[in-house]
PDB file of N, CA and C in Angstrom:
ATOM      1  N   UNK A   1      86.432 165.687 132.092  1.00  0.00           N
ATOM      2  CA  UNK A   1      85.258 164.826 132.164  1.00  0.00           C
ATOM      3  C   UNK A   1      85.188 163.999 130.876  1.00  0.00           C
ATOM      4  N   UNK A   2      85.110 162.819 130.680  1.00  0.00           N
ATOM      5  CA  UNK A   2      85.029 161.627 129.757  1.00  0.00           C
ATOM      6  C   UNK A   2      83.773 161.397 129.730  1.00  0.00           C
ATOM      7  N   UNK A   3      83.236 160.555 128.460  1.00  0.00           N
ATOM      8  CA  UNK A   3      81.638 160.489 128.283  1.00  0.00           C
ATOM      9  C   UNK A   3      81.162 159.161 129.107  1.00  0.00           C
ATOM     10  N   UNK A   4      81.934 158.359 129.575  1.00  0.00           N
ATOM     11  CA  UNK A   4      81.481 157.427 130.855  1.00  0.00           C
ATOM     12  C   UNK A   4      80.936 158.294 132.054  1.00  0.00           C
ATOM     13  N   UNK A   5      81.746 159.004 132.225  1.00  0.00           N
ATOM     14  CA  UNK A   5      81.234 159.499 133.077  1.00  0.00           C
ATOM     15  C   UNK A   5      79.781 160.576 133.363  1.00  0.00           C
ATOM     16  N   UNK A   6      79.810 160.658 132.290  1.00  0.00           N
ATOM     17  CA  UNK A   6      79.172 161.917 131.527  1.00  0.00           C
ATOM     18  C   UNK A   6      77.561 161.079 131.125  1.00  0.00           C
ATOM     19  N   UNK A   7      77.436 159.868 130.523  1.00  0.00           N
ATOM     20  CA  UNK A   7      76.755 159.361 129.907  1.00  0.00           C
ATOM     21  C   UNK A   7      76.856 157.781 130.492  1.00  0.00           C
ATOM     22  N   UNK A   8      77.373 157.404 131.444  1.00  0.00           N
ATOM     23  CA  UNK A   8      77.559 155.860 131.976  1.00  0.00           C
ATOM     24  C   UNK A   8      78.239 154.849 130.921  1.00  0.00           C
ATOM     25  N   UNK A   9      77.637 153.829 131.163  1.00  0.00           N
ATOM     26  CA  UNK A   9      78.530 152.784 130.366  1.00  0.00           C
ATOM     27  C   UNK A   9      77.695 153.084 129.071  1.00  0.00           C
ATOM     28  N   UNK A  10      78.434 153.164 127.619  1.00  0.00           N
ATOM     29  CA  UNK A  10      77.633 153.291 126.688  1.00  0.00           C
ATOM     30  C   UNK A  10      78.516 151.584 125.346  1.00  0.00           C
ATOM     31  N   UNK A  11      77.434 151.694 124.797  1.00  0.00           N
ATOM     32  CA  UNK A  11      77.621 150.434 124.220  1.00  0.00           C
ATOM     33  C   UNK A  11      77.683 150.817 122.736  1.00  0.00           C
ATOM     34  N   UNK A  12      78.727 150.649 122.456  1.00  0.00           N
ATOM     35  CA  UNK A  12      78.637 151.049 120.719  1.00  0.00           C
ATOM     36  C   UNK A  12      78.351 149.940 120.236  1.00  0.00           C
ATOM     37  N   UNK A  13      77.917 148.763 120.423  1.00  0.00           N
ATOM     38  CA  UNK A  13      77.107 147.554 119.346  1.00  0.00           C
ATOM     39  C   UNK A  13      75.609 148.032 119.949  1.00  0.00           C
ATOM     40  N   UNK A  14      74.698 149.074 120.514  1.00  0.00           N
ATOM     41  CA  UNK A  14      73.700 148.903 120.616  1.00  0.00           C
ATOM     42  C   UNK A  14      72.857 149.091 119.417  1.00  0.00           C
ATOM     43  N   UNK A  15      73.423 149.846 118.441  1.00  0.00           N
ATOM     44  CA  UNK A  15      72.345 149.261 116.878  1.00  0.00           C
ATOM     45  C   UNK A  15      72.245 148.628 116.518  1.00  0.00           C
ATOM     46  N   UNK A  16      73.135 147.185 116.789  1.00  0.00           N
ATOM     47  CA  UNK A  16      73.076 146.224 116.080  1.00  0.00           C
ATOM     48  C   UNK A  16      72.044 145.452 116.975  1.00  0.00           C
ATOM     49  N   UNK A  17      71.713 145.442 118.264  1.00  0.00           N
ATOM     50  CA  UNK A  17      71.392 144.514 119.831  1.00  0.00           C
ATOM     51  C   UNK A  17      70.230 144.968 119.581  1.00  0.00           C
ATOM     52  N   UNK A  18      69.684 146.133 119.063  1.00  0.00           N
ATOM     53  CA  UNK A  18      68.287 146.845 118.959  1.00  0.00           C
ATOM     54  C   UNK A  18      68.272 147.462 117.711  1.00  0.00           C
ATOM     55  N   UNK A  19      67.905 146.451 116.867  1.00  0.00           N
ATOM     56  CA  UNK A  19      68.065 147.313 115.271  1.00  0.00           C
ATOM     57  C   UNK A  19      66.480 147.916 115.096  1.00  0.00           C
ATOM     58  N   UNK A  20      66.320 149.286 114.670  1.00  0.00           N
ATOM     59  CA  UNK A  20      65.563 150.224 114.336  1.00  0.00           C
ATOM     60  C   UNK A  20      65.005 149.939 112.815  1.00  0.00           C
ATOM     61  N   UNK A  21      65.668 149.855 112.217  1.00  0.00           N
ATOM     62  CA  UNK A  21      65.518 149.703 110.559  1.00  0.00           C
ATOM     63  C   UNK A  21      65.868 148.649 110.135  1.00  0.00           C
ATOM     64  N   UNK A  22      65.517 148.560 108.709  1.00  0.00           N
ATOM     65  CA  UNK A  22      65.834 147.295 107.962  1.00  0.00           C
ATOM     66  C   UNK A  22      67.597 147.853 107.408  1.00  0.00           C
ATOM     67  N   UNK A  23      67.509 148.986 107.381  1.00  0.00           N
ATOM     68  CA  UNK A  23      69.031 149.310 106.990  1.00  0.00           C
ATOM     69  C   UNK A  23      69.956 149.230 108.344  1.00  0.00           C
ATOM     70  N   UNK A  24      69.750 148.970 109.390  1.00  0.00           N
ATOM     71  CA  UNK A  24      70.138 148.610 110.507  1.00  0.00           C
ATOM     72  C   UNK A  24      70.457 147.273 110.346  1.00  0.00           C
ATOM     73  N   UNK A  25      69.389 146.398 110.616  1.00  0.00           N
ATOM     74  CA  UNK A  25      69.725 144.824 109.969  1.00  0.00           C
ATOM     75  C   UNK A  25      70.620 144.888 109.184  1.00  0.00           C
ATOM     76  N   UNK A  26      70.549 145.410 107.729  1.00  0.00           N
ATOM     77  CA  UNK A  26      71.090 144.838 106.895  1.00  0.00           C
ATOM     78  C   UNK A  26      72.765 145.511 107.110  1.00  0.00           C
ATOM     79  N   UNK A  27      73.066 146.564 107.648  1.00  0.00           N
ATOM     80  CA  UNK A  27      74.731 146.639 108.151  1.00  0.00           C
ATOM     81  C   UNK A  27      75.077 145.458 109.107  1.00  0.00           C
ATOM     82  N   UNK A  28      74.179 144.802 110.167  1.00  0.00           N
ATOM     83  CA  UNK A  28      74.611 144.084 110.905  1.00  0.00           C
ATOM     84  C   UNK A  28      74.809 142.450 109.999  1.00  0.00           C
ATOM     85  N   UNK A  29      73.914 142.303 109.095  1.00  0.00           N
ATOM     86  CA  UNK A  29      74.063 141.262 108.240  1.00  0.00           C
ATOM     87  C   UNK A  29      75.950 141.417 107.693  1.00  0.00           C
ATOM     88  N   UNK A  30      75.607 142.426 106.814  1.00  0.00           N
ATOM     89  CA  UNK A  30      77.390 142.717 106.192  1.00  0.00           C
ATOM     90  C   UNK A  30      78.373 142.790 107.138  1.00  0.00           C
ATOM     91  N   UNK A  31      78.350 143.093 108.363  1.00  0.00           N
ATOM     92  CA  UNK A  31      79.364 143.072 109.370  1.00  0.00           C
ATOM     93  C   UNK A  31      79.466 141.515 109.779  1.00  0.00           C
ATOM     94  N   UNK A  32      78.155 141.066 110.226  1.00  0.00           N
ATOM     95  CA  UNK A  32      78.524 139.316 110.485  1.00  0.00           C
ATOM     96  C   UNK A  32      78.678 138.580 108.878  1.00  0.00           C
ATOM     97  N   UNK A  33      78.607 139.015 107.806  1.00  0.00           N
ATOM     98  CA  UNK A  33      79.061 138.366 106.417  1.00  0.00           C
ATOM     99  C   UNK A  33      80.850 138.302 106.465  1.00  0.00           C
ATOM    100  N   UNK A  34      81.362 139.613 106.853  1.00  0.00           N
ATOM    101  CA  UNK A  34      83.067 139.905 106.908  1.00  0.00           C
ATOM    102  C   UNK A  34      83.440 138.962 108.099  1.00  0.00           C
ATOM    103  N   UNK A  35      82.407 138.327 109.002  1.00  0.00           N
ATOM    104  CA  UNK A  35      82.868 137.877 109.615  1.00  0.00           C
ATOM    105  C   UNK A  35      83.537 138.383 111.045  1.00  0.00           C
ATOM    106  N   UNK A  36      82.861 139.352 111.521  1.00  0.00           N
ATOM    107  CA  UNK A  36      83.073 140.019 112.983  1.00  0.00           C
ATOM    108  C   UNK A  36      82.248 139.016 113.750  1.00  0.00           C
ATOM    109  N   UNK A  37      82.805 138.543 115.178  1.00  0.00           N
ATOM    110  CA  UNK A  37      82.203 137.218 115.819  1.00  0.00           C
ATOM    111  C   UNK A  37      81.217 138.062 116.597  1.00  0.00           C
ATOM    112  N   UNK A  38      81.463 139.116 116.407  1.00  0.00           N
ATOM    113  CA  UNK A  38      80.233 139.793 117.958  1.00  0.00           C
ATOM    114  C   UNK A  38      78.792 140.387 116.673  1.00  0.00           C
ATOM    115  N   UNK A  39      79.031 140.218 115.480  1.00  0.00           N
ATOM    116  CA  UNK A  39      78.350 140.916 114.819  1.00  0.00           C
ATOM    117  C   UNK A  39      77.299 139.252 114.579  1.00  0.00           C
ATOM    118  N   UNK A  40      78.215 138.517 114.225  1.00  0.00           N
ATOM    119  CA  UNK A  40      77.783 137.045 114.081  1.00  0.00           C
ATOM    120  C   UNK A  40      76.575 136.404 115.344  1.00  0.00           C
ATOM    121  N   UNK A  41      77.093 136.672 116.672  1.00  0.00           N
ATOM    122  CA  UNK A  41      76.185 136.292 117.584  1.00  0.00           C
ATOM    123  C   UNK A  41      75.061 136.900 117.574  1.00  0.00           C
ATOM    124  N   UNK A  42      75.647 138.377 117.684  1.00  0.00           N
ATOM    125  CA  UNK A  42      73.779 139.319 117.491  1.00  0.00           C
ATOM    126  C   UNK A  42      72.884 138.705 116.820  1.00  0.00           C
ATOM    127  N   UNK A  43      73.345 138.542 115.367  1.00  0.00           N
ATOM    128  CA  UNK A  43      73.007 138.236 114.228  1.00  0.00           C
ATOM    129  C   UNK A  43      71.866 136.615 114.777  1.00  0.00           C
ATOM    130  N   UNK A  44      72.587 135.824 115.262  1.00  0.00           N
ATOM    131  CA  UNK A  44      72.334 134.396 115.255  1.00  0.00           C
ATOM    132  C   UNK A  44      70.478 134.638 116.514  1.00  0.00           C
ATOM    133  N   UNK A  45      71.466 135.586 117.240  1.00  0.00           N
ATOM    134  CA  UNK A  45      70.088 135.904 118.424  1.00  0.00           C
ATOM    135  C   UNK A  45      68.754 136.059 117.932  1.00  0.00           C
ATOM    136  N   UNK A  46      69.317 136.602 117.034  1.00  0.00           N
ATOM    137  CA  UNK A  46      67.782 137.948 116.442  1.00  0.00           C
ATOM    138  C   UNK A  46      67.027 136.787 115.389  1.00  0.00           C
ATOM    139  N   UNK A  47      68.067 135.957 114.713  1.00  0.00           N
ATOM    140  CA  UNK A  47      66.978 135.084 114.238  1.00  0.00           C
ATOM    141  C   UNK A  47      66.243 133.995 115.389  1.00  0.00           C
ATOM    142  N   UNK A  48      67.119 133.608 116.330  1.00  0.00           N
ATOM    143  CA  UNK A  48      66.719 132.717 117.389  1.00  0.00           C
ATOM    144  C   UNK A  48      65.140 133.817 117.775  1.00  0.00           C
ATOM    145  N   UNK A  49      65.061 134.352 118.144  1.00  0.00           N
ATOM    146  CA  UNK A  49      64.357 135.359 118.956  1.00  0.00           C
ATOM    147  C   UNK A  49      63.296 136.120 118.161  1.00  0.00           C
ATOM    148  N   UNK A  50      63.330 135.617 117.080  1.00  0.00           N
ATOM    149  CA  UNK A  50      62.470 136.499 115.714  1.00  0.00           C
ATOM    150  C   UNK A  50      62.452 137.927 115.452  1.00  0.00           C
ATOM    151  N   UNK A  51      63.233 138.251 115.637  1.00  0.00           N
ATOM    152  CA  UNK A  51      63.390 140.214 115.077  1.00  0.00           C
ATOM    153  C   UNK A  51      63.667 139.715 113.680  1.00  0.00           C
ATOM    154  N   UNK A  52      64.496 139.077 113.216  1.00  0.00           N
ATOM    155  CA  UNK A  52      64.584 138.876 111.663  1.00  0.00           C
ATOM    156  C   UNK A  52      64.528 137.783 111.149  1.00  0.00           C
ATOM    157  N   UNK A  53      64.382 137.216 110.073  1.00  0.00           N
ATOM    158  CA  UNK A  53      64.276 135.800 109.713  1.00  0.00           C
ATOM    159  C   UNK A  53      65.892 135.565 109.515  1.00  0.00           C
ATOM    160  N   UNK A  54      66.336 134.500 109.097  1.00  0.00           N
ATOM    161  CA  UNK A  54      67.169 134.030 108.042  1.00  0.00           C
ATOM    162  C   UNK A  54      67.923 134.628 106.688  1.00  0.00           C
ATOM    163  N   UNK A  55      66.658 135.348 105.882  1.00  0.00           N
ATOM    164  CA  UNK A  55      66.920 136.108 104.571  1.00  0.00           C
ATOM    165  C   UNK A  55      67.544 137.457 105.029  1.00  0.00           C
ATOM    166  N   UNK A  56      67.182 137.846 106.430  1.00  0.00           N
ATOM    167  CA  UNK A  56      67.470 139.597 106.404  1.00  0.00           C
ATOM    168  C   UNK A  56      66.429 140.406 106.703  1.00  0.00           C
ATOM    169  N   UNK A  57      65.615 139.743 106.528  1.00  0.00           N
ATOM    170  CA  UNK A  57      64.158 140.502 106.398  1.00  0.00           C
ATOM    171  C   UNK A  57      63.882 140.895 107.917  1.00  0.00           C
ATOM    172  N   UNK A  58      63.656 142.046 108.569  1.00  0.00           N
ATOM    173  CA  UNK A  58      63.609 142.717 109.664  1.00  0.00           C
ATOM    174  C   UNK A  58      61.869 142.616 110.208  1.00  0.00           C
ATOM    175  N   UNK A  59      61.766 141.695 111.019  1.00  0.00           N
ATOM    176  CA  UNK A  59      60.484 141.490 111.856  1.00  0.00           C
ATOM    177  C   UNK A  59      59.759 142.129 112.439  1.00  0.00           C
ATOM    178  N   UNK A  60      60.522 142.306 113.976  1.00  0.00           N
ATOM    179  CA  UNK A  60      60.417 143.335 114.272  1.00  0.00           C
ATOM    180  C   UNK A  60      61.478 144.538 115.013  1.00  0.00           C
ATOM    181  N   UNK A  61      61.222 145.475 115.072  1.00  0.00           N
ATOM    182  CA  UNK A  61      62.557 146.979 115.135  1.00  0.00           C
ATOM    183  C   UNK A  61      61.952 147.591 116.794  1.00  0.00           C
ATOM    184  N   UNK A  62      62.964 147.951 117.064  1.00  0.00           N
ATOM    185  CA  UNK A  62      63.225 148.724 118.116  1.00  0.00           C
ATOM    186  C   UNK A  62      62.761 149.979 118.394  1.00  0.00           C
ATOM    187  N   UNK A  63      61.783 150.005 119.056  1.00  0.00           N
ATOM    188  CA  UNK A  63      61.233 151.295 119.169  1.00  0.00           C
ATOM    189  C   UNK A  63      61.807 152.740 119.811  1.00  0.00           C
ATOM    190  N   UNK A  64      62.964 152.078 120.776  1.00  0.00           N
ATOM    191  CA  UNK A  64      63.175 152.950 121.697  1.00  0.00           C
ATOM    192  C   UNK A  64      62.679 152.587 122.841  1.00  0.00           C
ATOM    193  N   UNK A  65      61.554 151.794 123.752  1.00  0.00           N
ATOM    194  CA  UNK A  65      61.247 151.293 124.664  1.00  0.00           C
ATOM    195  C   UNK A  65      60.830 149.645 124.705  1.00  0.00           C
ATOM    196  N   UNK A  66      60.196 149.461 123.065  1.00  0.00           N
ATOM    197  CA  UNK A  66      60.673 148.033 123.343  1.00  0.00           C
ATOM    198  C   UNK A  66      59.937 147.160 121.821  1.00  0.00           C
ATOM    199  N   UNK A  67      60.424 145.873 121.467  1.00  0.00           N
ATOM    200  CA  UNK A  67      60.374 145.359 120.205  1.00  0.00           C
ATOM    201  C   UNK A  67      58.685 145.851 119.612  1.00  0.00           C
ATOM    202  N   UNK A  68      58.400 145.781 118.357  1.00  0.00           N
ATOM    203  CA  UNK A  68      57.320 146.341 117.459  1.00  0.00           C
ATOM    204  C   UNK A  68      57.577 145.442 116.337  1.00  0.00           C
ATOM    205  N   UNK A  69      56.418 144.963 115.934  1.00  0.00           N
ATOM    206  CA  UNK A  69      56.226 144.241 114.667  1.00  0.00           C
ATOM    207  C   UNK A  69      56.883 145.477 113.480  1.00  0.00           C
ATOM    208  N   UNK A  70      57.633 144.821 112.781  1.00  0.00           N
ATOM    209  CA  UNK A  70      57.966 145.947 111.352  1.00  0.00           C
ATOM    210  C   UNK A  70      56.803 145.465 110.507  1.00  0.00           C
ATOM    211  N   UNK A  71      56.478 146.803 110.548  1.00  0.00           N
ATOM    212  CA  UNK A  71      55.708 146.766 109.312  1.00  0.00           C
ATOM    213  C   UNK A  71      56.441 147.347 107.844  1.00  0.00           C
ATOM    214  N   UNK A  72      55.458 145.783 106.846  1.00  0.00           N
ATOM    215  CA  UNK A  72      56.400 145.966 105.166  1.00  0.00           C
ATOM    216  C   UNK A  72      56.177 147.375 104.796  1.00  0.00           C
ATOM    217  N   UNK A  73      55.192 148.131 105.056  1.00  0.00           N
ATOM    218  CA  UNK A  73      54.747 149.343 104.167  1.00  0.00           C
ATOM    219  C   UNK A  73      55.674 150.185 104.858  1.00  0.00           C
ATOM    220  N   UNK A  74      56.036 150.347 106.187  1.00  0.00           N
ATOM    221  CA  UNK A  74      56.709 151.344 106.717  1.00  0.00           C
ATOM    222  C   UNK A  74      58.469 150.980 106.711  1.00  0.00           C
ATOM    223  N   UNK A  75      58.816 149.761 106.333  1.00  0.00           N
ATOM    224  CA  UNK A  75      60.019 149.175 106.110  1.00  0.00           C
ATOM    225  C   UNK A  75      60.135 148.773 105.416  1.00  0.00           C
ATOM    226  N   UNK A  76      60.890 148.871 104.156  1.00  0.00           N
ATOM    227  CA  UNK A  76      61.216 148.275 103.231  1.00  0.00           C
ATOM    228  C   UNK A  76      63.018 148.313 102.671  1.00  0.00           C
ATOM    229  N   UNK A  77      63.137 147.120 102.118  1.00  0.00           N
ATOM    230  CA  UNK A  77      64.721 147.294 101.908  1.00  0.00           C
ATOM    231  C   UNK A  77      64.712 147.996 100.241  1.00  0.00           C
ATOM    232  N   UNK A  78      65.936 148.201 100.280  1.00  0.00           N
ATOM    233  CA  UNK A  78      66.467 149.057  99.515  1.00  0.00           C
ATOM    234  C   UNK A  78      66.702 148.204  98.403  1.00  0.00           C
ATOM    235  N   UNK A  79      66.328 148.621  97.196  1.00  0.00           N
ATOM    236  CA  UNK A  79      65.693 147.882  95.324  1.00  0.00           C
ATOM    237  C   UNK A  79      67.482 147.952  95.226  1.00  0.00           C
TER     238      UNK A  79
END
């Protein structure tokens, strides 16, 4: 038994498609910085779509059922 089968189609870019954290963002930032094209589109979406601005800064995060304003006090990036 294989985990398709086991678990259906599973998507290993889904942290980046539904980022949780600002440390989520910010791996998907450094992955589309090296220049991965699938890391790049996410990337381009999420500002189109407002989960993050431009700078990195994480809007809003993924709850698990569906987008949530980030809040600064409960998210913050790393000094």
């Amino acid at each position: 038994m294989n985990l398709e089968s086991m678990f259906g189609d599973l998507d290993p870019l889904l942290w980046a498609k539904r980022p949780k954290s600002q440390c989520a963002l910010d791996l998907l930032m450094t992955g589309a910085k090296e220049g991965d094209s699938r890391l790049v589109e996410i990337l381009a979406g999420h500002v189109r779509d407002g989960v993050c601005n431009e700078s990195g800064k994480l809007l809003q995060r993924w709850d698990g059922q569906s987008w949530r304003r980030a809040d600064d006090i409960e998210y913050r990036r790393a000094a």
